[in-house]
PDB file of N, CA and C in Angstrom:
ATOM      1  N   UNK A   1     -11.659   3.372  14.419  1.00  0.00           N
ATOM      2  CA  UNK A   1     -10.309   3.389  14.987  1.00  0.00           C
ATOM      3  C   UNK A   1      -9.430   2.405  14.227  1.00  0.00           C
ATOM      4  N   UNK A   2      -8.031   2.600  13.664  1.00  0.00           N
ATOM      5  CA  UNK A   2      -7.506   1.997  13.078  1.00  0.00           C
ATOM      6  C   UNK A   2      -6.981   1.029  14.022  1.00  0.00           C
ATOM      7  N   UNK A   3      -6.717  -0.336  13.310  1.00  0.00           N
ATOM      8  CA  UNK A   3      -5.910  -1.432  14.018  1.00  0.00           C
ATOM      9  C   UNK A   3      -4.565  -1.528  13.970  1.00  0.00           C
ATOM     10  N   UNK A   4      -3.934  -0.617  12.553  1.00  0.00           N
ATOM     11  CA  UNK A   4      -2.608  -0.683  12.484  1.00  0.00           C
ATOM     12  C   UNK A   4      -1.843   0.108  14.202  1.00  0.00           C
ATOM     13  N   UNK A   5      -0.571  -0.258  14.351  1.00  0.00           N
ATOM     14  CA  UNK A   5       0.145  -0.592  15.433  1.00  0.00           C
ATOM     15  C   UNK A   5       1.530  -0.024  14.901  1.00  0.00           C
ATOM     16  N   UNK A   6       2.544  -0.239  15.955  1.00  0.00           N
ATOM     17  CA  UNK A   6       4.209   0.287  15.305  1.00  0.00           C
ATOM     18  C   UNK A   6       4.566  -0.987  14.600  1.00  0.00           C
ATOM     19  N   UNK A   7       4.064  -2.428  15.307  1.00  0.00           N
ATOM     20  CA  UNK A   7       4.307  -3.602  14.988  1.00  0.00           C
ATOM     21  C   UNK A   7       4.337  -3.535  13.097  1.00  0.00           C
ATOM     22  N   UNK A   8       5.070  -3.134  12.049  1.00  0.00           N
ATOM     23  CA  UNK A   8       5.169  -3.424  10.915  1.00  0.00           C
ATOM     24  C   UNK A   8       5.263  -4.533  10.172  1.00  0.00           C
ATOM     25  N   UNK A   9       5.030  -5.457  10.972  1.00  0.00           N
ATOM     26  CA  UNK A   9       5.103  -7.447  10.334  1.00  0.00           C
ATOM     27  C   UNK A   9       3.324  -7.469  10.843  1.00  0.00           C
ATOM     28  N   UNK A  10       2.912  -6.999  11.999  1.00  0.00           N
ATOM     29  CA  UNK A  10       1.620  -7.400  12.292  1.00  0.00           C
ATOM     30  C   UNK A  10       0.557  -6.429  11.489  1.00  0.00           C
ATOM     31  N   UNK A  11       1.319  -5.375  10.647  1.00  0.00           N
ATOM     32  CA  UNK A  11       0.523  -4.325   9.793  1.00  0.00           C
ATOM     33  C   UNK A  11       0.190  -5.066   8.452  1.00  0.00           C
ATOM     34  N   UNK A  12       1.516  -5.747   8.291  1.00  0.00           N
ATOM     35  CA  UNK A  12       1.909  -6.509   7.055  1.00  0.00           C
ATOM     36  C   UNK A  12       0.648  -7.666   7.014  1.00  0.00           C
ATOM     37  N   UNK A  13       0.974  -8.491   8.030  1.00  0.00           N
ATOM     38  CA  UNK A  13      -0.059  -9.621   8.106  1.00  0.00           C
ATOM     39  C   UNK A  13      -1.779  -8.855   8.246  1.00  0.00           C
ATOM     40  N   UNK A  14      -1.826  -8.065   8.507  1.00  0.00           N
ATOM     41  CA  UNK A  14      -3.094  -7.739   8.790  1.00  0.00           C
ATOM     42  C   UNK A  14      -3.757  -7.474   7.135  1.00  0.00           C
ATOM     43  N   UNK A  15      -2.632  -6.435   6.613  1.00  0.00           N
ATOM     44  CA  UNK A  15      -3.094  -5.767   5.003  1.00  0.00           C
ATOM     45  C   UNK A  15      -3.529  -7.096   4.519  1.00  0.00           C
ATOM     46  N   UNK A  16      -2.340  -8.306   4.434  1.00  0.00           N
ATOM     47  CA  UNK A  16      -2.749  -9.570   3.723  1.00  0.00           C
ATOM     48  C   UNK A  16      -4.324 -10.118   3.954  1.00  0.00           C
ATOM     49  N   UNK A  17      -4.896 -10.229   5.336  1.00  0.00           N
ATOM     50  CA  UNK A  17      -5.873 -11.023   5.864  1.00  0.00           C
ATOM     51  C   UNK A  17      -7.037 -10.332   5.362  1.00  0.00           C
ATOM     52  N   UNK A  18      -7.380  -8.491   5.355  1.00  0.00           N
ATOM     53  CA  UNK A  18      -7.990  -7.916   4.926  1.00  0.00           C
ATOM     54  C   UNK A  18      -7.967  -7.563   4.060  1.00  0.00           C
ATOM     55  N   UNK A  19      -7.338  -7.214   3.034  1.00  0.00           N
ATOM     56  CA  UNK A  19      -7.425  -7.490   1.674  1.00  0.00           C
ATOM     57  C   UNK A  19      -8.418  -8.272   0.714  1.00  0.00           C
ATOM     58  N   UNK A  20      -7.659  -9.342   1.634  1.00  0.00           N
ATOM     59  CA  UNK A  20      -8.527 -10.933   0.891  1.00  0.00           C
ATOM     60  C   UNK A  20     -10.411 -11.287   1.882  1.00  0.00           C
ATOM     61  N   UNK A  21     -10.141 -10.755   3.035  1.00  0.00           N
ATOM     62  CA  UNK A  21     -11.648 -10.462   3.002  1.00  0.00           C
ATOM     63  C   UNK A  21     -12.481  -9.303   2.436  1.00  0.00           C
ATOM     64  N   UNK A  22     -11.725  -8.199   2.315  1.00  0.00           N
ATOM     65  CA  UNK A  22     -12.356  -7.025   1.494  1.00  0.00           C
ATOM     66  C   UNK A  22     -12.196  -7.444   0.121  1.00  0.00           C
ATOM     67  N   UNK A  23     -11.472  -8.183  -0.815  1.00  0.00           N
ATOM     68  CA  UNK A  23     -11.309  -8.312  -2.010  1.00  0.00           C
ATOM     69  C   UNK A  23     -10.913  -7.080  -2.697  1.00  0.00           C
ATOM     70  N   UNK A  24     -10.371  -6.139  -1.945  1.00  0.00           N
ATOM     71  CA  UNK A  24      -9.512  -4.905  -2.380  1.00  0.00           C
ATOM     72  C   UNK A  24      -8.530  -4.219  -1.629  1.00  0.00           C
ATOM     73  N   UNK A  25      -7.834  -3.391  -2.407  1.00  0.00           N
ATOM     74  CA  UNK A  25      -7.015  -2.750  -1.141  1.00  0.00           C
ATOM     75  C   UNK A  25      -7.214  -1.169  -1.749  1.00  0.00           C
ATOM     76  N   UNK A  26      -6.716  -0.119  -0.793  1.00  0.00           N
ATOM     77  CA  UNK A  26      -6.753   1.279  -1.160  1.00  0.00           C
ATOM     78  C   UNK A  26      -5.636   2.310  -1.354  1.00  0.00           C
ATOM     79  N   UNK A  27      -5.839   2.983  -2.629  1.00  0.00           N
ATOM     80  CA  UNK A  27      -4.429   3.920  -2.181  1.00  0.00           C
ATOM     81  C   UNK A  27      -5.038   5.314  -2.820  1.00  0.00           C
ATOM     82  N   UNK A  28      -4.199   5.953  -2.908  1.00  0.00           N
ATOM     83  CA  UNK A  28      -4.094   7.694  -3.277  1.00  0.00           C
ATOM     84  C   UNK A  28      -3.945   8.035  -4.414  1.00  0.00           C
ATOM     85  N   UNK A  29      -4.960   8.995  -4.740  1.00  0.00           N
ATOM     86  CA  UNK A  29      -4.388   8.957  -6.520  1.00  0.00           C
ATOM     87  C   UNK A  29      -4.842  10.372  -6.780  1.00  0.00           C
ATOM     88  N   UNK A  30      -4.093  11.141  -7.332  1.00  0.00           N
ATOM     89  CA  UNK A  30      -4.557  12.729  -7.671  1.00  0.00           C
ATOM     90  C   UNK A  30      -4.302  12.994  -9.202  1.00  0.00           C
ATOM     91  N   UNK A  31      -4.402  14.118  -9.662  1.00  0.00           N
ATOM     92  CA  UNK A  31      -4.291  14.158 -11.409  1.00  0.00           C
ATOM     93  C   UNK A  31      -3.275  13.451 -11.955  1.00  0.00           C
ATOM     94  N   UNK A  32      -2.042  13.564 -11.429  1.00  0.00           N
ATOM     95  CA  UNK A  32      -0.613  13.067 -12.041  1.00  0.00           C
ATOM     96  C   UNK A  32      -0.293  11.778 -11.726  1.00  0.00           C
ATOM     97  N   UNK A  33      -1.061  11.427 -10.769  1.00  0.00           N
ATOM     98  CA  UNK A  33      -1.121   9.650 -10.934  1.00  0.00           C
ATOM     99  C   UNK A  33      -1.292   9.353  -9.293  1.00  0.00           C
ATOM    100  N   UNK A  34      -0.914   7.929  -8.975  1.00  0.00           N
ATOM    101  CA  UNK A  34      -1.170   7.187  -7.835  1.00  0.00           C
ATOM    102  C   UNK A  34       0.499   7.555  -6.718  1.00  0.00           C
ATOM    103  N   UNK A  35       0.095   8.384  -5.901  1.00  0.00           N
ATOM    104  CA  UNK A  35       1.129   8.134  -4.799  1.00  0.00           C
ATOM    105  C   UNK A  35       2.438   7.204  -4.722  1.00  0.00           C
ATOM    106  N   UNK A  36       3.315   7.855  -4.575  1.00  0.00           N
ATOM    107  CA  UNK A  36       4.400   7.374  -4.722  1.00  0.00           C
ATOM    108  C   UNK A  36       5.407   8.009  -3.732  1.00  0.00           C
ATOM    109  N   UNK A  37       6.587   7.474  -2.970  1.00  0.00           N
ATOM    110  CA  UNK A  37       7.580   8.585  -2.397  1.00  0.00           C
ATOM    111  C   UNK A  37       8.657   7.596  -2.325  1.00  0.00           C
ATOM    112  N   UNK A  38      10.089   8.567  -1.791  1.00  0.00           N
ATOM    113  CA  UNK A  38      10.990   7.712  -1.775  1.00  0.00           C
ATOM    114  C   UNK A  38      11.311   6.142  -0.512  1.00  0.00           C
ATOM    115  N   UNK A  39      11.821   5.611  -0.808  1.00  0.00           N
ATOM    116  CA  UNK A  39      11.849   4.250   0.170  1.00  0.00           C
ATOM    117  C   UNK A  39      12.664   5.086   1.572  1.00  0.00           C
ATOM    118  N   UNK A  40      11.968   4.615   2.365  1.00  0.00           N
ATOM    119  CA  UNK A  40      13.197   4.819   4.001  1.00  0.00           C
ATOM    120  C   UNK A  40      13.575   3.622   3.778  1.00  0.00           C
ATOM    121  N   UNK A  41      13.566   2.323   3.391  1.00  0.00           N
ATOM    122  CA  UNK A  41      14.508   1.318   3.642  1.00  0.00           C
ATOM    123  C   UNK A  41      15.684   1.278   2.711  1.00  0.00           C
ATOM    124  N   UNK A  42      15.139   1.410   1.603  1.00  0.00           N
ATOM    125  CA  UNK A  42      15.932   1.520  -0.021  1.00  0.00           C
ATOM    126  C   UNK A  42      16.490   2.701  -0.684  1.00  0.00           C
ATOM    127  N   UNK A  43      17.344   2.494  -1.257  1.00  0.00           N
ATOM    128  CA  UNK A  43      18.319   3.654  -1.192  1.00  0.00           C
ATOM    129  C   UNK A  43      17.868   3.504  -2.498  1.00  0.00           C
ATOM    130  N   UNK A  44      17.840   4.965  -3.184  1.00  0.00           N
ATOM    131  CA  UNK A  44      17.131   4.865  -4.864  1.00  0.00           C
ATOM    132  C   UNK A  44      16.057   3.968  -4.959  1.00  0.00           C
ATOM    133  N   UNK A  45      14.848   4.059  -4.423  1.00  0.00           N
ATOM    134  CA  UNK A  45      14.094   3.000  -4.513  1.00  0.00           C
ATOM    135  C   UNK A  45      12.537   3.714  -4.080  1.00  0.00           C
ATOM    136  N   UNK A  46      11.643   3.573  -5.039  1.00  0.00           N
ATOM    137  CA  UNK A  46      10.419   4.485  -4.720  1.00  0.00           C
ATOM    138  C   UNK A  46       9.652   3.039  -4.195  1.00  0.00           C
ATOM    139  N   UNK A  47       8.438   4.429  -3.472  1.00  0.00           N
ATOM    140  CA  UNK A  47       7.690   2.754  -2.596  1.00  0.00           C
ATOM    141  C   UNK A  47       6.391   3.536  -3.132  1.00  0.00           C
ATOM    142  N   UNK A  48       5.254   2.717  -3.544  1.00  0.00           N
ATOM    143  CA  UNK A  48       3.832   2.815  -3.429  1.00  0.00           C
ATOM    144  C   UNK A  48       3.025   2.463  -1.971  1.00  0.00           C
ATOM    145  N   UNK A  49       2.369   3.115  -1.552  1.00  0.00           N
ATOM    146  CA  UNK A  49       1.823   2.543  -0.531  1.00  0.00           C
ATOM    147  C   UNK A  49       0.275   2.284  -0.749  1.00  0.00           C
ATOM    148  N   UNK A  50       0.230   1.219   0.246  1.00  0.00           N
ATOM    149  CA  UNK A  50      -1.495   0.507  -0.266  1.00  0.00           C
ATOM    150  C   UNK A  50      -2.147   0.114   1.764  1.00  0.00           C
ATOM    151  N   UNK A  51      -3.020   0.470   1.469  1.00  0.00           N
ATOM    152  CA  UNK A  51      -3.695   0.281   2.640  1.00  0.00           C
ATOM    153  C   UNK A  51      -4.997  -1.004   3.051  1.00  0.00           C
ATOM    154  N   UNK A  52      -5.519  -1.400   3.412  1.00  0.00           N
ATOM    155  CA  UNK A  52      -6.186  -2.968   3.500  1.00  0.00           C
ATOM    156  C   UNK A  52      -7.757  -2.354   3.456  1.00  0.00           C
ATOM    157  N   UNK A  53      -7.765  -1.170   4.341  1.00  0.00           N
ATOM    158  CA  UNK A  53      -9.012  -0.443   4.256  1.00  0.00           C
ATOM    159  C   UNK A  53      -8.977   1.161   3.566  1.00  0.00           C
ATOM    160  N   UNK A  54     -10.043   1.325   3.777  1.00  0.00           N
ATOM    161  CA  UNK A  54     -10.570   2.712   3.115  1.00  0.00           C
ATOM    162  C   UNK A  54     -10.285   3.869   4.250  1.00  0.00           C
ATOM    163  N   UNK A  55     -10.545   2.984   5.667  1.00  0.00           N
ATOM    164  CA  UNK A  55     -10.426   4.364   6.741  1.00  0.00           C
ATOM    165  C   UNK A  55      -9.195   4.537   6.686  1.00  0.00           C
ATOM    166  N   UNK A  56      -8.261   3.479   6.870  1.00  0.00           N
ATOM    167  CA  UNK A  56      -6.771   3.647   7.263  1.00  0.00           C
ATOM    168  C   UNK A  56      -6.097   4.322   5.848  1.00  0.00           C
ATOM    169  N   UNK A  57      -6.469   3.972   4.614  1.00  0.00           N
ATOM    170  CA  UNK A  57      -6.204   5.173   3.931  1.00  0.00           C
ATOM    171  C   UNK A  57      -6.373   6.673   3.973  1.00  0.00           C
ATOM    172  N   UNK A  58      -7.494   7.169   4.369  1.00  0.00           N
ATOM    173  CA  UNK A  58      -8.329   8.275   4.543  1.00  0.00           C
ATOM    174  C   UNK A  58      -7.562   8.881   5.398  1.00  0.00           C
ATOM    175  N   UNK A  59      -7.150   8.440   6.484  1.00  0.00           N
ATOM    176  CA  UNK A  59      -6.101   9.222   7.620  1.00  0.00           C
ATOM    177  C   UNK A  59      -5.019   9.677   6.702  1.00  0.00           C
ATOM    178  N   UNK A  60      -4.179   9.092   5.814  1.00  0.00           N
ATOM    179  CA  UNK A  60      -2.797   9.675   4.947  1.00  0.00           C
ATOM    180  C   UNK A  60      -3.082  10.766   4.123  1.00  0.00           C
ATOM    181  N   UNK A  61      -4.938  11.035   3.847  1.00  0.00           N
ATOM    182  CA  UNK A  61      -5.178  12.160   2.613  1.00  0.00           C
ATOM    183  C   UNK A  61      -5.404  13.204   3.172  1.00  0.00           C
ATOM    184  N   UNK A  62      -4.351  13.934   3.905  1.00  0.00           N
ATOM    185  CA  UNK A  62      -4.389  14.703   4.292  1.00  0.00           C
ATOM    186  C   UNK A  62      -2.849  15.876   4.064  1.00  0.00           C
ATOM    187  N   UNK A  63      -2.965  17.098   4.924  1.00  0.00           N
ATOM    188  CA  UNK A  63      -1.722  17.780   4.480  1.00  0.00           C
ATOM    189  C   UNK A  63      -0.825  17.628   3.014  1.00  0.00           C
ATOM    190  N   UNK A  64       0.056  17.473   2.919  1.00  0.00           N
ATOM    191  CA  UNK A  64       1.159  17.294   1.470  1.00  0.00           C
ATOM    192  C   UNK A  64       0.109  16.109   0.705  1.00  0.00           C
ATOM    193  N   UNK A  65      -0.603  15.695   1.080  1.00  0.00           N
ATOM    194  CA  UNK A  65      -1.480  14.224   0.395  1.00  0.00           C
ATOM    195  C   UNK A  65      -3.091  14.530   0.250  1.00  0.00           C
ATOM    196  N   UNK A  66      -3.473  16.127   0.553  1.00  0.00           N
ATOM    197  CA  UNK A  66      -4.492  16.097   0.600  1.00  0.00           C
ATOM    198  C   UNK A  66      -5.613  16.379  -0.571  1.00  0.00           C
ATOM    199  N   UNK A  67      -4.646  16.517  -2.113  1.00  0.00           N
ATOM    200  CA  UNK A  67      -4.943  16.685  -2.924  1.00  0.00           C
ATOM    201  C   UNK A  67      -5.639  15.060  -3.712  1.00  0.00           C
ATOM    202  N   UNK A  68      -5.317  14.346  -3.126  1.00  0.00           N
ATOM    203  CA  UNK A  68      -5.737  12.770  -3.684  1.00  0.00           C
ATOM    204  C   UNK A  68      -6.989  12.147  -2.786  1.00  0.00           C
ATOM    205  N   UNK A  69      -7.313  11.453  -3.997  1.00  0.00           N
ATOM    206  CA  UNK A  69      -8.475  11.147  -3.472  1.00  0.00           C
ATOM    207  C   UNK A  69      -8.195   9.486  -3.600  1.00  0.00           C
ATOM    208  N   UNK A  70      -9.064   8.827  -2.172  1.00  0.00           N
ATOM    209  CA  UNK A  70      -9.187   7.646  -1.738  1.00  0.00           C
ATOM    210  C   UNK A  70      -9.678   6.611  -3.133  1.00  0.00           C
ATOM    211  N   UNK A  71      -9.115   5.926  -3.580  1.00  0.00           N
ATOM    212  CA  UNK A  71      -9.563   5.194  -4.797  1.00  0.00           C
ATOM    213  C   UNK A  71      -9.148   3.565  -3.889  1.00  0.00           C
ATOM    214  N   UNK A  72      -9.857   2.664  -4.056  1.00  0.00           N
ATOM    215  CA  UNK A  72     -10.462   1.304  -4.079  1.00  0.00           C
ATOM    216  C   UNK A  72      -9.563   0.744  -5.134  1.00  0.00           C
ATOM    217  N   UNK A  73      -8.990  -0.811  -5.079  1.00  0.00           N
ATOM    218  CA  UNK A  73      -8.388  -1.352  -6.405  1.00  0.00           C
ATOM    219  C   UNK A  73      -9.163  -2.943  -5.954  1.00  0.00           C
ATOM    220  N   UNK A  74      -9.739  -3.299  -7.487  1.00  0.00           N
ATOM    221  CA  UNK A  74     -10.115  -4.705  -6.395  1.00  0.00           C
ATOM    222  C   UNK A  74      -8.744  -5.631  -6.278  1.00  0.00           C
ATOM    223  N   UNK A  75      -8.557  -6.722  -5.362  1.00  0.00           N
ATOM    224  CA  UNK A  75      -7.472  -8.070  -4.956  1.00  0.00           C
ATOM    225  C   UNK A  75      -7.255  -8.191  -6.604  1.00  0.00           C
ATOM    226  N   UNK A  76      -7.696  -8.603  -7.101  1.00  0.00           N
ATOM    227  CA  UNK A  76      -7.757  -9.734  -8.111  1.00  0.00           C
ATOM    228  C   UNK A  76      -6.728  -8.775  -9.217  1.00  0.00           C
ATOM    229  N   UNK A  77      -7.367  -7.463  -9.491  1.00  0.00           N
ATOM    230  CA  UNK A  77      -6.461  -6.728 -10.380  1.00  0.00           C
ATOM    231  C   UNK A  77      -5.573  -6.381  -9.700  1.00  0.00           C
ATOM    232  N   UNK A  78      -5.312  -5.828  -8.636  1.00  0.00           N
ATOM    233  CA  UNK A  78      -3.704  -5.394  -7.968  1.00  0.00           C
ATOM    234  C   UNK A  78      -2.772  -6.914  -7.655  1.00  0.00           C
ATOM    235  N   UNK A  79      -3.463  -7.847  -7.459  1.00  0.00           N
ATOM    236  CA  UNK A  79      -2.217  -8.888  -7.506  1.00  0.00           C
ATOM    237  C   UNK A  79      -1.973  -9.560  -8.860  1.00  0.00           C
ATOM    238  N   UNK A  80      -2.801  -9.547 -10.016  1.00  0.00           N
ATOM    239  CA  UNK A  80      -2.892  -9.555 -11.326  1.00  0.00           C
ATOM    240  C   UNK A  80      -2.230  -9.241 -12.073  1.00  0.00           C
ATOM    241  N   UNK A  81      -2.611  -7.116 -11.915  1.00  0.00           N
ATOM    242  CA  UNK A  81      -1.487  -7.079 -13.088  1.00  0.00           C
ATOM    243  C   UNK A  81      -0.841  -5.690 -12.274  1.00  0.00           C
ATOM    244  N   UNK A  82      -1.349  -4.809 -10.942  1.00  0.00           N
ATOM    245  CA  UNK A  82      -0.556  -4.068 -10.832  1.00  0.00           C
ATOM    246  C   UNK A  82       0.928  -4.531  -9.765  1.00  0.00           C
ATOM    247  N   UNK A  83       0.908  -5.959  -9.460  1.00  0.00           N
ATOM    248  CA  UNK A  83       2.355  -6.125  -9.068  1.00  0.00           C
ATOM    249  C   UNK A  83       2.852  -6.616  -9.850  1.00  0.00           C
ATOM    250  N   UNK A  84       2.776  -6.910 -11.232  1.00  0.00           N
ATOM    251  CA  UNK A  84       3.354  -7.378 -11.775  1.00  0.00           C
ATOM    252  C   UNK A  84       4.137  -6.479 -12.539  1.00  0.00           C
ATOM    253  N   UNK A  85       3.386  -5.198 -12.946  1.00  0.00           N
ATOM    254  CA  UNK A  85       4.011  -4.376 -13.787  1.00  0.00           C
ATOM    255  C   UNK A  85       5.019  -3.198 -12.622  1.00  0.00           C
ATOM    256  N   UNK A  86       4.443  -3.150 -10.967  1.00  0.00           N
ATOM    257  CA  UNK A  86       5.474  -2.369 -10.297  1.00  0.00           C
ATOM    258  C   UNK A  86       6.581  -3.538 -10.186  1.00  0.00           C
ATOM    259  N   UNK A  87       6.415  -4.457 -10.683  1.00  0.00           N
ATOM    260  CA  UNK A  87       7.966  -5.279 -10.173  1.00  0.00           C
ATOM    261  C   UNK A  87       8.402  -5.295 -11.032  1.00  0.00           C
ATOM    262  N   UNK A  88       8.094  -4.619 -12.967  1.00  0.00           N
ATOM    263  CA  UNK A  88       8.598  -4.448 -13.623  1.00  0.00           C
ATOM    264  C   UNK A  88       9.540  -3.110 -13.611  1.00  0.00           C
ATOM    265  N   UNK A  89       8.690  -2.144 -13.068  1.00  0.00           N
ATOM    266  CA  UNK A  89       9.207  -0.845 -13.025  1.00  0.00           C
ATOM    267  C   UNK A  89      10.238  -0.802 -11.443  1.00  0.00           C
ATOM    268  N   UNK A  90       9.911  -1.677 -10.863  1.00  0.00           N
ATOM    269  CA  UNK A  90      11.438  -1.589  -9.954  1.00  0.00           C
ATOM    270  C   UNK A  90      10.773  -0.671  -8.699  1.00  0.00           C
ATOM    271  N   UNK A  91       9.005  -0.744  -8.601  1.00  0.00           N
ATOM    272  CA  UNK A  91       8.516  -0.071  -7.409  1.00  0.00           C
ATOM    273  C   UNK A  91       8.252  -0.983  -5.898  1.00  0.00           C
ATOM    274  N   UNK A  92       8.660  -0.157  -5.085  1.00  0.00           N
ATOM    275  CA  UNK A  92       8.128  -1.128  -3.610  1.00  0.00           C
ATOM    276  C   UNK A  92       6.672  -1.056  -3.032  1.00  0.00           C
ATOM    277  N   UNK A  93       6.327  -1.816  -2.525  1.00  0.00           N
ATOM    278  CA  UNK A  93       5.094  -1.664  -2.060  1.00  0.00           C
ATOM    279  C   UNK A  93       4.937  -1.518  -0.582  1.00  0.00           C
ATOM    280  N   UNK A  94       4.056  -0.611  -0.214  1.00  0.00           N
ATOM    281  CA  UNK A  94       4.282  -0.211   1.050  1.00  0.00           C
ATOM    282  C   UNK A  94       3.182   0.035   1.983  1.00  0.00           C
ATOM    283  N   UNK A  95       2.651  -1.386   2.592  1.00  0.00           N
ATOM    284  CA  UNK A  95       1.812  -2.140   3.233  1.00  0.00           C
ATOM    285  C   UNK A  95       1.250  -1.654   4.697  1.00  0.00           C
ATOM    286  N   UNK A  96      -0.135  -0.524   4.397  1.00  0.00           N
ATOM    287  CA  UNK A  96      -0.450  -0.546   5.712  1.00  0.00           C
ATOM    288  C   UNK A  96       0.338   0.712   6.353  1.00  0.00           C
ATOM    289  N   UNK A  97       0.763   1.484   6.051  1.00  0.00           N
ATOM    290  CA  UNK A  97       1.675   2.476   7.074  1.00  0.00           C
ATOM    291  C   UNK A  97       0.755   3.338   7.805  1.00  0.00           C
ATOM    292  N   UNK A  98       1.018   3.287   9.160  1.00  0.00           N
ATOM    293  CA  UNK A  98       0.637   3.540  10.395  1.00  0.00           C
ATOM    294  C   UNK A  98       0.740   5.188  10.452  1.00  0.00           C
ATOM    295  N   UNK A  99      -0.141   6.026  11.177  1.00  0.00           N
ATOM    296  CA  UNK A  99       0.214   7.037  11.572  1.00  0.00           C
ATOM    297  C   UNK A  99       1.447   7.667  11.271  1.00  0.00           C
ATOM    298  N   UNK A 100       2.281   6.858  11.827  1.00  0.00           N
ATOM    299  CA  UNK A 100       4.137   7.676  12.005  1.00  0.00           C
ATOM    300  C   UNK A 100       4.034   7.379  10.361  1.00  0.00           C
ATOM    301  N   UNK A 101       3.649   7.001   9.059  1.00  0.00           N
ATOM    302  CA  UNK A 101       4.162   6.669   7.681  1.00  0.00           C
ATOM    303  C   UNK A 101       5.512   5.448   7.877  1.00  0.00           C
ATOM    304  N   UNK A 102       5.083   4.300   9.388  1.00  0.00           N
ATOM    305  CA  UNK A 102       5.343   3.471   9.234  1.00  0.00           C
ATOM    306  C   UNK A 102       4.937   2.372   8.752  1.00  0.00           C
ATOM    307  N   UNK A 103       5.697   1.696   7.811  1.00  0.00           N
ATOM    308  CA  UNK A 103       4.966   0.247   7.399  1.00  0.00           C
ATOM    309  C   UNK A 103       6.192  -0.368   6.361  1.00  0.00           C
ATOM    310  N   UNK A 104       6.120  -1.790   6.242  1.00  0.00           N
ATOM    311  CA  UNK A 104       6.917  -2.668   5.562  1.00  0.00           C
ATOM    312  C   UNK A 104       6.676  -2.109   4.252  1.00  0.00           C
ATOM    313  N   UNK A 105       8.011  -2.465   3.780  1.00  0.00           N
ATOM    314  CA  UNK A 105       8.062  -2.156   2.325  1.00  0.00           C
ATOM    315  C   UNK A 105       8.627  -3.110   1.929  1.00  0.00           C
ATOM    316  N   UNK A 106       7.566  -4.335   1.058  1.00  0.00           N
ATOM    317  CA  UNK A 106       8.177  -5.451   0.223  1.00  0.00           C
ATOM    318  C   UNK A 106       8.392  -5.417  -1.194  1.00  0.00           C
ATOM    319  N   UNK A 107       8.886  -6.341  -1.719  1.00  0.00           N
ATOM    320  CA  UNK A 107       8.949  -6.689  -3.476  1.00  0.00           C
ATOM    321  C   UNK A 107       7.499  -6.830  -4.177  1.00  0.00           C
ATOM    322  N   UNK A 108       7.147  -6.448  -4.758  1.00  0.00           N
ATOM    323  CA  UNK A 108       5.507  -6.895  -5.658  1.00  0.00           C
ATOM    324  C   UNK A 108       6.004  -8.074  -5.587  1.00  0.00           C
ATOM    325  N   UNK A 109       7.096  -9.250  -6.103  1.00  0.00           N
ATOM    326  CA  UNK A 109       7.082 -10.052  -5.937  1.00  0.00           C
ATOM    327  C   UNK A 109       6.582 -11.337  -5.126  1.00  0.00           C
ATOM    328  N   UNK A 110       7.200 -10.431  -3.717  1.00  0.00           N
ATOM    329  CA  UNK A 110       6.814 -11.060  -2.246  1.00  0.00           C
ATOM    330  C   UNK A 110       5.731 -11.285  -1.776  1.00  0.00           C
ATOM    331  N   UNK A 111       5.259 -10.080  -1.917  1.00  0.00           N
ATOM    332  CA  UNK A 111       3.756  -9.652  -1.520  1.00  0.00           C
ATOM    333  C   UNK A 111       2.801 -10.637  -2.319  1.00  0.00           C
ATOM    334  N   UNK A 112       2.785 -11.427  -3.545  1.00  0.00           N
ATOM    335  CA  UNK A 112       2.153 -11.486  -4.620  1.00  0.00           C
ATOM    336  C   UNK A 112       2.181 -13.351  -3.900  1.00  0.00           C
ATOM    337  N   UNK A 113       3.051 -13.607  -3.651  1.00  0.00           N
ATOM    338  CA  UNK A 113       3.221 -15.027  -2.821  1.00  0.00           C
ATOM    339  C   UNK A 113       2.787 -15.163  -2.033  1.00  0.00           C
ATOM    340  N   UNK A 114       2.521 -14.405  -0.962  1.00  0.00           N
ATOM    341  CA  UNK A 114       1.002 -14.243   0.064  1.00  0.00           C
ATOM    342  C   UNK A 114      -0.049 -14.723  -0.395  1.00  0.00           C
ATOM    343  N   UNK A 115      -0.411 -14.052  -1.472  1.00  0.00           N
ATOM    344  CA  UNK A 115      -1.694 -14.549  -1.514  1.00  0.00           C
ATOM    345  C   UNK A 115      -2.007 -15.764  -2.622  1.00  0.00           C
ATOM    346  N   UNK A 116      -0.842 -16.418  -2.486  1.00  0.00           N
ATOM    347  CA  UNK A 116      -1.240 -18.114  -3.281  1.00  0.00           C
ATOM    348  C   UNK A 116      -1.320 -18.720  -2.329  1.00  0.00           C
TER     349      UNK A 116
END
């Protein structure tokens, strides 16, 4: 049973806490690359979304998403070098989204300050 909630700050804090005890996080990735869609907060602004676990990913690979498969990234390389290069390319990151495809969408930047 997933722990994520509507609460999107307590989804946020949760991705952070599990993350760093899983030493990875999870997202979606099919032939043409890793999941991507447009921002609901940001206007012109694509968001990646990343999940803390494997189950709470697994629920999103489904319908329009069911072509991707659950891929693992370890901590160390996604705060390394893949926020560094989505904060080059101007992508959001999008932490944990709940059932409804709710969840915070921060800066790679932001996110990347968490975990110092």
């Amino acid at each position: 049973m997933s722990k994520l909630t509507s609460d999107i700050q307590a989804n946020l804090e949760l991705f952070i806490k599990e993350s760093q005890e899983n030493a990875k996080v999870w997202g979606l990735r099919n032939d043409e690359g890793w999941l991507s869609c447009e921002s609901t907060e940001f206007e012109e602004s694509e968001v990646m979304p990343f999940w803390s676990t494997k189950e709470d990913a697994e629920q999103h690979n489904v319908e329009e998403w069911a072509d991707f498969e659950v891929l693992e990234i370890p901590l160390d390389i996604f705060v390394e070098d893949w926020l560094i290069t989505l904060a080059e390319d101007g992508v959001l990151i999008g932490t944990n989204w709940n059932a409804q495809l709710e969840g915070k969408e921060v800066e790679p930047s932001e996110l990347a300050k968490q975990y110092l």
